[in-house]
C-alpha atoms as a PDB file:
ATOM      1  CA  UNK A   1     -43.237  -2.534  99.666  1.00  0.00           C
ATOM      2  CA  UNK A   2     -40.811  -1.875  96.883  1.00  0.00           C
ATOM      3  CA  UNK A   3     -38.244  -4.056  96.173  1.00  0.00           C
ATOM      4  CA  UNK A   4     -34.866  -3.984  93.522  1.00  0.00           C
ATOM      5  CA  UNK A   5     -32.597  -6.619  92.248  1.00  0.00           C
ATOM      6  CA  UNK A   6     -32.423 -10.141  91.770  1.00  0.00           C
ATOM      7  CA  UNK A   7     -30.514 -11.575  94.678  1.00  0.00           C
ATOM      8  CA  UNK A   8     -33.255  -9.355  97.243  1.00  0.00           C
ATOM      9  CA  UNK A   9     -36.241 -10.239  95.208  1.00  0.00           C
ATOM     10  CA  UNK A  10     -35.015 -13.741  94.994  1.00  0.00           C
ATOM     11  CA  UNK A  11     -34.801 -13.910  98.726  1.00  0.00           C
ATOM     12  CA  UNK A  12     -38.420 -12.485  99.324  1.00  0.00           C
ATOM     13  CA  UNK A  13     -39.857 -14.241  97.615  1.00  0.00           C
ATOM     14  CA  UNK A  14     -39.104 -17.780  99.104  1.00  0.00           C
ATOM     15  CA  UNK A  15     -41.710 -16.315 101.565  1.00  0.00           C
ATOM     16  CA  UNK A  16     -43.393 -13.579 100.031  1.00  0.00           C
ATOM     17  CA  UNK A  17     -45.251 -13.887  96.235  1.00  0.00           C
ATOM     18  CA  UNK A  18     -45.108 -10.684  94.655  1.00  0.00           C
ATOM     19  CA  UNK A  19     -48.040  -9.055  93.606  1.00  0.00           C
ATOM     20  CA  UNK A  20     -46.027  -7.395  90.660  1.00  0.00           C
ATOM     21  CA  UNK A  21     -42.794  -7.689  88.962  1.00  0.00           C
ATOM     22  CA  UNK A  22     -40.882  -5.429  86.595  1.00  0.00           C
ATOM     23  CA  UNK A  23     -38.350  -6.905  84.595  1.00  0.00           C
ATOM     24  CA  UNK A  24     -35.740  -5.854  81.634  1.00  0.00           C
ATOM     25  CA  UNK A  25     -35.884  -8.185  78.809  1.00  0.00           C
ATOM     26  CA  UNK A  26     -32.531  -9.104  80.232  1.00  0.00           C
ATOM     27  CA  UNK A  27     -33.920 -10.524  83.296  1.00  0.00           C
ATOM     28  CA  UNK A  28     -36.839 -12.338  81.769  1.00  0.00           C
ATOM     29  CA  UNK A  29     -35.832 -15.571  83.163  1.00  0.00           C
ATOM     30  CA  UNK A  30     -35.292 -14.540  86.693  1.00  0.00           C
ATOM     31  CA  UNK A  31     -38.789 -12.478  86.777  1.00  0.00           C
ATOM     32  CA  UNK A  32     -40.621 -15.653  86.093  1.00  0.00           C
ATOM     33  CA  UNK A  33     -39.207 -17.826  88.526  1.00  0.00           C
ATOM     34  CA  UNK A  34     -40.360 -14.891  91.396  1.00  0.00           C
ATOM     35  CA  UNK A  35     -44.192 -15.688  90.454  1.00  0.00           C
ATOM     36  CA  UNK A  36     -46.666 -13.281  90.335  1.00  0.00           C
ATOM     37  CA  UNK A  37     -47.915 -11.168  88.076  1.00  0.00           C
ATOM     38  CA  UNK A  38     -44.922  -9.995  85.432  1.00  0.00           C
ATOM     39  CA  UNK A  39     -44.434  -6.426  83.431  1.00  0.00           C
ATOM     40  CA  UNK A  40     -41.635  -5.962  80.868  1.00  0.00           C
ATOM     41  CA  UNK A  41     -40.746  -2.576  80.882  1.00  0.00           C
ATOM     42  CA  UNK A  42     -37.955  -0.431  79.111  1.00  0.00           C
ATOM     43  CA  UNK A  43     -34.708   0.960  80.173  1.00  0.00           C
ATOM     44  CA  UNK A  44     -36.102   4.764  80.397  1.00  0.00           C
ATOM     45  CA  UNK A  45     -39.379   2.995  82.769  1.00  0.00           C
ATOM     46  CA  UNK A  46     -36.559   0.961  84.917  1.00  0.00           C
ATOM     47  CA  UNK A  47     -34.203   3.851  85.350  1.00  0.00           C
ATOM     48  CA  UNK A  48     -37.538   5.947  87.021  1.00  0.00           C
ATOM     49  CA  UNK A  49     -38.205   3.071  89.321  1.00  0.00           C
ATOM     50  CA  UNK A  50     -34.405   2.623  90.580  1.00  0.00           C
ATOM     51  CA  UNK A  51     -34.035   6.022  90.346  1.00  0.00           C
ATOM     52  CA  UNK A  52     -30.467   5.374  88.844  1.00  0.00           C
ATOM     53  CA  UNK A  53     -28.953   5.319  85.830  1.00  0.00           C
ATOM     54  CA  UNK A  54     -27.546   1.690  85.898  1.00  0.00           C
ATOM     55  CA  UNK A  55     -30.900   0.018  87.384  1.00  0.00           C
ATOM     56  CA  UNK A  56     -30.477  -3.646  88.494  1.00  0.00           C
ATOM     57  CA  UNK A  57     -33.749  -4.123  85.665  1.00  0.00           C
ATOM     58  CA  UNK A  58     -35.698  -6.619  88.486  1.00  0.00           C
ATOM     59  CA  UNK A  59     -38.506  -4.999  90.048  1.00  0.00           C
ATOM     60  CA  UNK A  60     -41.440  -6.514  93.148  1.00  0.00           C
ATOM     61  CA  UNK A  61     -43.905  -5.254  94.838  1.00  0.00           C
ATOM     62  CA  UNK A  62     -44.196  -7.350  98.067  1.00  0.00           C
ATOM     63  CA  UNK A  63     -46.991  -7.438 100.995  1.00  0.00           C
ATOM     64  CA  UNK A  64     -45.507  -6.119 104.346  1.00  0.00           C
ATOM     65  CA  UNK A  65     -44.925  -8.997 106.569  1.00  0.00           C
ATOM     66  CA  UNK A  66     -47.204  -8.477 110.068  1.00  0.00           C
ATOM     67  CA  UNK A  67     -45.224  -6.631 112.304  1.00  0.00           C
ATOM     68  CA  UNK A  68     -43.527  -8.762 115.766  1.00  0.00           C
ATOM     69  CA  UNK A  69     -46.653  -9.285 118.245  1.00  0.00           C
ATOM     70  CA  UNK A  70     -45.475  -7.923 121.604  1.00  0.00           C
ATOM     71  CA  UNK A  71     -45.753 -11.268 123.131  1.00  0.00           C
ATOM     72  CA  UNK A  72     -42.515 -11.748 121.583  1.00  0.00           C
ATOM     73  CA  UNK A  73     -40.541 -10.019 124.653  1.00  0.00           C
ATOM     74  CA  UNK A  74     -40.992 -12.524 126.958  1.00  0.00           C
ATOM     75  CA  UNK A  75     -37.872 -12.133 129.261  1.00  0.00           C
ATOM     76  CA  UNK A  76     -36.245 -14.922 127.835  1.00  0.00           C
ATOM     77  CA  UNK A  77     -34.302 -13.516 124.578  1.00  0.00           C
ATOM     78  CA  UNK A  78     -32.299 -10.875 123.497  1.00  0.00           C
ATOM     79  CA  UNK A  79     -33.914  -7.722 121.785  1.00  0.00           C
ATOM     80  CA  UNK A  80     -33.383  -5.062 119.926  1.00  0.00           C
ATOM     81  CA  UNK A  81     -34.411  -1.431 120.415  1.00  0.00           C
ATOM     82  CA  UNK A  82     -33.582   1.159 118.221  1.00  0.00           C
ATOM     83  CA  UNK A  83     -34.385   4.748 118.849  1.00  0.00           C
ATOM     84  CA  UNK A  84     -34.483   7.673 116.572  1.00  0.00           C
ATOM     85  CA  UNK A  85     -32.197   6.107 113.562  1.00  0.00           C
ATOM     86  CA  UNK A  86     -32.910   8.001 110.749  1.00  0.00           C
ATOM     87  CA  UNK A  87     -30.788   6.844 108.440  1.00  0.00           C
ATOM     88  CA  UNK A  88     -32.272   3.852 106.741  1.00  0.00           C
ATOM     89  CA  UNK A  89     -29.321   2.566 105.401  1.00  0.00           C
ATOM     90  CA  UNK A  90     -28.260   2.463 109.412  1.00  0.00           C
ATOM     91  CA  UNK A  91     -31.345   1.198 109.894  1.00  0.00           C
ATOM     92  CA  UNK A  92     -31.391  -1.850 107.298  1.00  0.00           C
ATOM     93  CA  UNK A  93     -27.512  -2.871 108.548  1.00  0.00           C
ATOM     94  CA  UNK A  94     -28.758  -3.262 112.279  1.00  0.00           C
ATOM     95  CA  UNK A  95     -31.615  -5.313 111.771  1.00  0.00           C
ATOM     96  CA  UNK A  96     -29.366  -7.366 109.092  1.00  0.00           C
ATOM     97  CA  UNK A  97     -27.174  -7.687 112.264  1.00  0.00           C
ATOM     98  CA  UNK A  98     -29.812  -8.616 114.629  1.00  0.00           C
ATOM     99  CA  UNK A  99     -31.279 -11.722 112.696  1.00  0.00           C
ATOM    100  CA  UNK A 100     -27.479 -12.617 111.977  1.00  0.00           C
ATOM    101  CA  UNK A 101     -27.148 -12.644 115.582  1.00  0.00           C
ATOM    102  CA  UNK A 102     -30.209 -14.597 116.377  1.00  0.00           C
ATOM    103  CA  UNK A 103     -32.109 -11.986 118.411  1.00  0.00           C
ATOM    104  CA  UNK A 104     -35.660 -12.368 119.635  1.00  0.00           C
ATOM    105  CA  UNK A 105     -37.329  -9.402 118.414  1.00  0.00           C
ATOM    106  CA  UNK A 106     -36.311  -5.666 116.928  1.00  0.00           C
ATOM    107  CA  UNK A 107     -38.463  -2.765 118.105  1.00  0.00           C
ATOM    108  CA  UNK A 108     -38.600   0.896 116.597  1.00  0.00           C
ATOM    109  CA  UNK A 109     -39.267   4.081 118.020  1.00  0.00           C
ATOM    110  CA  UNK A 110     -41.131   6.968 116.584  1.00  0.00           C
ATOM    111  CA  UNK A 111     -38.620   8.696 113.854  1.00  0.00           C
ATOM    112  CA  UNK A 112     -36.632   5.741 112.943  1.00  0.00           C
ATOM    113  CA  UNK A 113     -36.388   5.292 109.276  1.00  0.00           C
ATOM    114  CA  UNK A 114     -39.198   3.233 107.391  1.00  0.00           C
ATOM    115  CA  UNK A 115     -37.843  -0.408 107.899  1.00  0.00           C
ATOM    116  CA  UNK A 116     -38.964  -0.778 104.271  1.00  0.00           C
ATOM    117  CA  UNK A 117     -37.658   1.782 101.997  1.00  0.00           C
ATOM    118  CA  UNK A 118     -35.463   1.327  99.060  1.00  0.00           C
ATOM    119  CA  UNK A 119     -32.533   2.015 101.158  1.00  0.00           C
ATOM    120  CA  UNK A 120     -33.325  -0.047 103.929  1.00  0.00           C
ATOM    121  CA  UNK A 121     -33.808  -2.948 102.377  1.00  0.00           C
ATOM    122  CA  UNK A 122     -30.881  -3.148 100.092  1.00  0.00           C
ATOM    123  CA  UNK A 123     -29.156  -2.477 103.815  1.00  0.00           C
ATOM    124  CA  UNK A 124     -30.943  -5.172 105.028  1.00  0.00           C
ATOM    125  CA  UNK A 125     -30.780  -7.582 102.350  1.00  0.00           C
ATOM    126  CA  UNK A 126     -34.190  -9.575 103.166  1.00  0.00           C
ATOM    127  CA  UNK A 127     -33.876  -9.380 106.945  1.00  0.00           C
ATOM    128  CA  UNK A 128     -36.733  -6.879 107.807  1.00  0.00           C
ATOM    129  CA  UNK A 129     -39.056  -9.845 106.643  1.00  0.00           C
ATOM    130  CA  UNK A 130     -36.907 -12.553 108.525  1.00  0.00           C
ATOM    131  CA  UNK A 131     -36.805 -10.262 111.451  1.00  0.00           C
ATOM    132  CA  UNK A 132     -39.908  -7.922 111.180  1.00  0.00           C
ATOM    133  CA  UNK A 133     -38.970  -4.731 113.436  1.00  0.00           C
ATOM    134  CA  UNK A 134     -42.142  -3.476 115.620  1.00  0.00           C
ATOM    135  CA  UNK A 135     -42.947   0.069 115.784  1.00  0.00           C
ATOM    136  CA  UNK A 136     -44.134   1.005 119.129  1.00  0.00           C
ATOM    137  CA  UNK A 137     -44.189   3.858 121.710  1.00  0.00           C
ATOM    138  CA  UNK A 138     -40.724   3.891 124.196  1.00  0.00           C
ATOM    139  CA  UNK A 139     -43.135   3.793 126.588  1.00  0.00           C
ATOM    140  CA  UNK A 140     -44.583   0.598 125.585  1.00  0.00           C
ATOM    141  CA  UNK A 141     -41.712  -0.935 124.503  1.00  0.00           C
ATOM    142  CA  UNK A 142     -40.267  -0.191 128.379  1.00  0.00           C
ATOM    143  CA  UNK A 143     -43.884  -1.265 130.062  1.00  0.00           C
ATOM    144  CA  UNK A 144     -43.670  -4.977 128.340  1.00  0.00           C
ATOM    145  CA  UNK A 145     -40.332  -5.302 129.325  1.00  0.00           C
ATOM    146  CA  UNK A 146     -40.487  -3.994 133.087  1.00  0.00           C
ATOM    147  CA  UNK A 147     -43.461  -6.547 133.212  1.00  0.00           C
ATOM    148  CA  UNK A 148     -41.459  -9.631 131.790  1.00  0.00           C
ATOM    149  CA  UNK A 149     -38.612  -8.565 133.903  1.00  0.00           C
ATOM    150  CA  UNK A 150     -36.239  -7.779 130.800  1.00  0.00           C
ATOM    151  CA  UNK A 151     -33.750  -5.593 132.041  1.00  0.00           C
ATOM    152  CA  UNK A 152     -32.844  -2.675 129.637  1.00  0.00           C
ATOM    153  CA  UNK A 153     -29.418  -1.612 128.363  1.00  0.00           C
ATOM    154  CA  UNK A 154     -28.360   2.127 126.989  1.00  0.00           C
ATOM    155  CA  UNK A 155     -25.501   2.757 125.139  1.00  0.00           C
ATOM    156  CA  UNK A 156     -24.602   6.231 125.836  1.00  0.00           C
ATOM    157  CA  UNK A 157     -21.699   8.161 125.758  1.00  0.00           C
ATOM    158  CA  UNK A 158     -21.052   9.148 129.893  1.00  0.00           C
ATOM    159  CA  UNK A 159     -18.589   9.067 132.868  1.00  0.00           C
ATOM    160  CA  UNK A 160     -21.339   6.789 134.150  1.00  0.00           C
ATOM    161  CA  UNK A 161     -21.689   4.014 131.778  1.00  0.00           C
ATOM    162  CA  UNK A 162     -19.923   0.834 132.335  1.00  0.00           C
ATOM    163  CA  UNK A 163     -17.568  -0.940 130.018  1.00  0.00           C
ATOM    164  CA  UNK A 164     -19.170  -3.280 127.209  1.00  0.00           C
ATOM    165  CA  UNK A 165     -16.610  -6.156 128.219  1.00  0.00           C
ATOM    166  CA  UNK A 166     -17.773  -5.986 131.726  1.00  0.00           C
ATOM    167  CA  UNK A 167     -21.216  -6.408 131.473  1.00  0.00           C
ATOM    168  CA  UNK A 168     -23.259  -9.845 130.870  1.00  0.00           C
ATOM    169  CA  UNK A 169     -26.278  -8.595 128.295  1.00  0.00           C
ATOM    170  CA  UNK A 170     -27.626 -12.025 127.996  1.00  0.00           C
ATOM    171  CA  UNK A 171     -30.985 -12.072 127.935  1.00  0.00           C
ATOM    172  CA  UNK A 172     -31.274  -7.654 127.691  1.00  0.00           C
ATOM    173  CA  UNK A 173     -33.269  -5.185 125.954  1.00  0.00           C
ATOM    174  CA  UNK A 174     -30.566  -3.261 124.275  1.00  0.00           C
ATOM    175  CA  UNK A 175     -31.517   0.648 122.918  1.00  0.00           C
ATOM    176  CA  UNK A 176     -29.450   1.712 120.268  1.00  0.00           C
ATOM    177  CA  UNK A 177     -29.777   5.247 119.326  1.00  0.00           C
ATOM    178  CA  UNK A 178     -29.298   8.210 116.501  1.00  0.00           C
ATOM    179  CA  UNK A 179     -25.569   9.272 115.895  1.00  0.00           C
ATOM    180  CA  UNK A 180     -26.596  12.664 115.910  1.00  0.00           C
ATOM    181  CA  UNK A 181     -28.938  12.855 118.690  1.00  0.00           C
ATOM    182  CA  UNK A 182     -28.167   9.690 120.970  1.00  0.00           C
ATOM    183  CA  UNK A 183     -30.708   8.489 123.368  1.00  0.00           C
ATOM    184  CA  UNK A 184     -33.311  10.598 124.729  1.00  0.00           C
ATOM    185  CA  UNK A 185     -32.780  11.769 128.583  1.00  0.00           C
ATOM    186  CA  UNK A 186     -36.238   9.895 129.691  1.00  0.00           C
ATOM    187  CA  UNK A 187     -35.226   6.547 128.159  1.00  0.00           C
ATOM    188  CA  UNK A 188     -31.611   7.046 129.682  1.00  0.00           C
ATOM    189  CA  UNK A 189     -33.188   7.200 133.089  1.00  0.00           C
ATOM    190  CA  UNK A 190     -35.347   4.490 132.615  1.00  0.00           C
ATOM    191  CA  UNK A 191     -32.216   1.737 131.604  1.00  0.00           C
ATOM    192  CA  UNK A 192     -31.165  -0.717 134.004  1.00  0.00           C
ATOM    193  CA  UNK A 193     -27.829   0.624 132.956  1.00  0.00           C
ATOM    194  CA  UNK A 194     -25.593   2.796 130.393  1.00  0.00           C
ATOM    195  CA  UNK A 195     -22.721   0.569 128.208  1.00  0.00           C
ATOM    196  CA  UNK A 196     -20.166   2.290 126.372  1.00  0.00           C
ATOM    197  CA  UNK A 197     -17.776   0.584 123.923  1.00  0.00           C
ATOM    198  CA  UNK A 198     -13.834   1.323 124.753  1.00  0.00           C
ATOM    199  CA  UNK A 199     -12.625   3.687 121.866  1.00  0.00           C
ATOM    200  CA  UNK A 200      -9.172   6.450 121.870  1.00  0.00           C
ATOM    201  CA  UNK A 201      -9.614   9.192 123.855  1.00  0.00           C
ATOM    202  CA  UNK A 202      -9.935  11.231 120.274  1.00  0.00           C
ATOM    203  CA  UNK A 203     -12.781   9.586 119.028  1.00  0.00           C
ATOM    204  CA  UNK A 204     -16.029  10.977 119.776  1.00  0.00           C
ATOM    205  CA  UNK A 205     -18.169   8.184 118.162  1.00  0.00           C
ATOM    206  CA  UNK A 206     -18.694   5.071 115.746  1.00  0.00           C
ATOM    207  CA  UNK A 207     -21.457   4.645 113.202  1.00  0.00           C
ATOM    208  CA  UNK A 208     -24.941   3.399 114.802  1.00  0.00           C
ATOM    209  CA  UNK A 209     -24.629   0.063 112.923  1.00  0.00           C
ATOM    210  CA  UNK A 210     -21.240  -0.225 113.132  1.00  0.00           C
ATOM    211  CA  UNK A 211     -21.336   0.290 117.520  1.00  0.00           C
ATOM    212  CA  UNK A 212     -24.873  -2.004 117.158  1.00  0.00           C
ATOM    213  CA  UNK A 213     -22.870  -5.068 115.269  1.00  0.00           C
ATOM    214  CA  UNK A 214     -20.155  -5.003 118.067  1.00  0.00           C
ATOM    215  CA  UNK A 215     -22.868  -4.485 120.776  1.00  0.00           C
ATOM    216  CA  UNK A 216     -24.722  -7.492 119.581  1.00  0.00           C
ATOM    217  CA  UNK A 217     -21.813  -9.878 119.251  1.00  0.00           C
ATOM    218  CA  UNK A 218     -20.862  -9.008 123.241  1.00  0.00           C
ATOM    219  CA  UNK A 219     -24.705 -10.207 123.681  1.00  0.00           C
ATOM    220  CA  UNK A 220     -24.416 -13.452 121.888  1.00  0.00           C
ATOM    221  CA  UNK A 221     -24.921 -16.614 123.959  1.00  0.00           C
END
């Protein structure tokens, strides 16, 4: 994957060495202390790969960290399941959250956002590698954790969904889903049980990463 400035290249590669980096004769320095092979390239070259007229002028092509085994959702952590986000700065912010927060393991549905785009990652600021999200089937995702006896909170937006303060998540599956779209009707009836966060009657919603951060703080130990 594809990688921009020197504060996220810096912290991939204190696990990751590059197996390219671009660099602006400006950042000459900091493109030799990220190893690896090492291109100088000019302004016109770094304003294609940032695809921005003010480009950061560090560039790294990292190896995509293995993904989470499954074995990782044992029934005795807190996880992360995120369902149709699309938006992969949305993305990137709720798996920054989740390794803030010390969860066990992040899961993706089919149609999230590519954990590892551009967008992403700036969002994410290194933690898709310090928290590598799994892509997997819903169906798999709920099979591991009906076998490991996880249960499996929804947030969802319904007369029937109980109030986050009232609910102990320790040790939950949470599914966090698109702001469009929400959660799918088959995963809904598959949850232990709905949460809901207490807003004003006239809001309808909050951003995904935004309800995820205060979701995940309600779930800390």
């Amino acid at each position: 994957f594809f990688a921009e400035g020197v504060r996220l290249c810096e912290e991939l590669a204190r696990a990751f060495r590059p197996y390219k980096v671009y660099y602006l004769d400006s950042k000459r320095a900091e493109a030799a202390a990220l190893g690896g092979e090492a291109c100088e390239v000019s302004l016109p070259v770094a304003q294609k790969l940032a695809g921005t007229r003010t480009p950061q002028g560090l560039f790294a092509l990292f190896p995509c960290p293995a993904p989470m085994p499954r074995q990782a959702f044992t029934g005795k952590g807190r996880y992360l399941c995120l369902e149709r986000v699309q938006d992969p700065s949305n993305l990137g912010a709720l798996v920054r959250s989740a390794a803030a927060f010390g969860f066990d393991a992040v899961a993706l549905s089919p149609g999230c956002a590519d954990a590892f785009s551009q967008k992403a990652l700036r969002a994410s600021m290194g933690a898709v590698f310090r928290r590598p999200p799994q892509s997997a089937p819903m169906e798999d995702v709920l099979r591991v954790c009906h076998a490991a006896g996880i249960p499996i909170a929804a947030t969802a937006l319904s007369d029937t969904a109980c109030d986050l303060r009232e609910v102990d998540l320790k040790r939950h599956l949470v599914v966090i889903g698109s702001e469009g779209q929400g959660i799918c009707p088959e995963l809904l009836a598959a949850s232990d049980r709905q949460i809901i966060i207490p807003m004003q009657p006239r809001c309808e919603s909050l951003n995904a990463a935004v309800a995820a951060a205060i979701v995940l703080w309600q779930m800390r130990p």
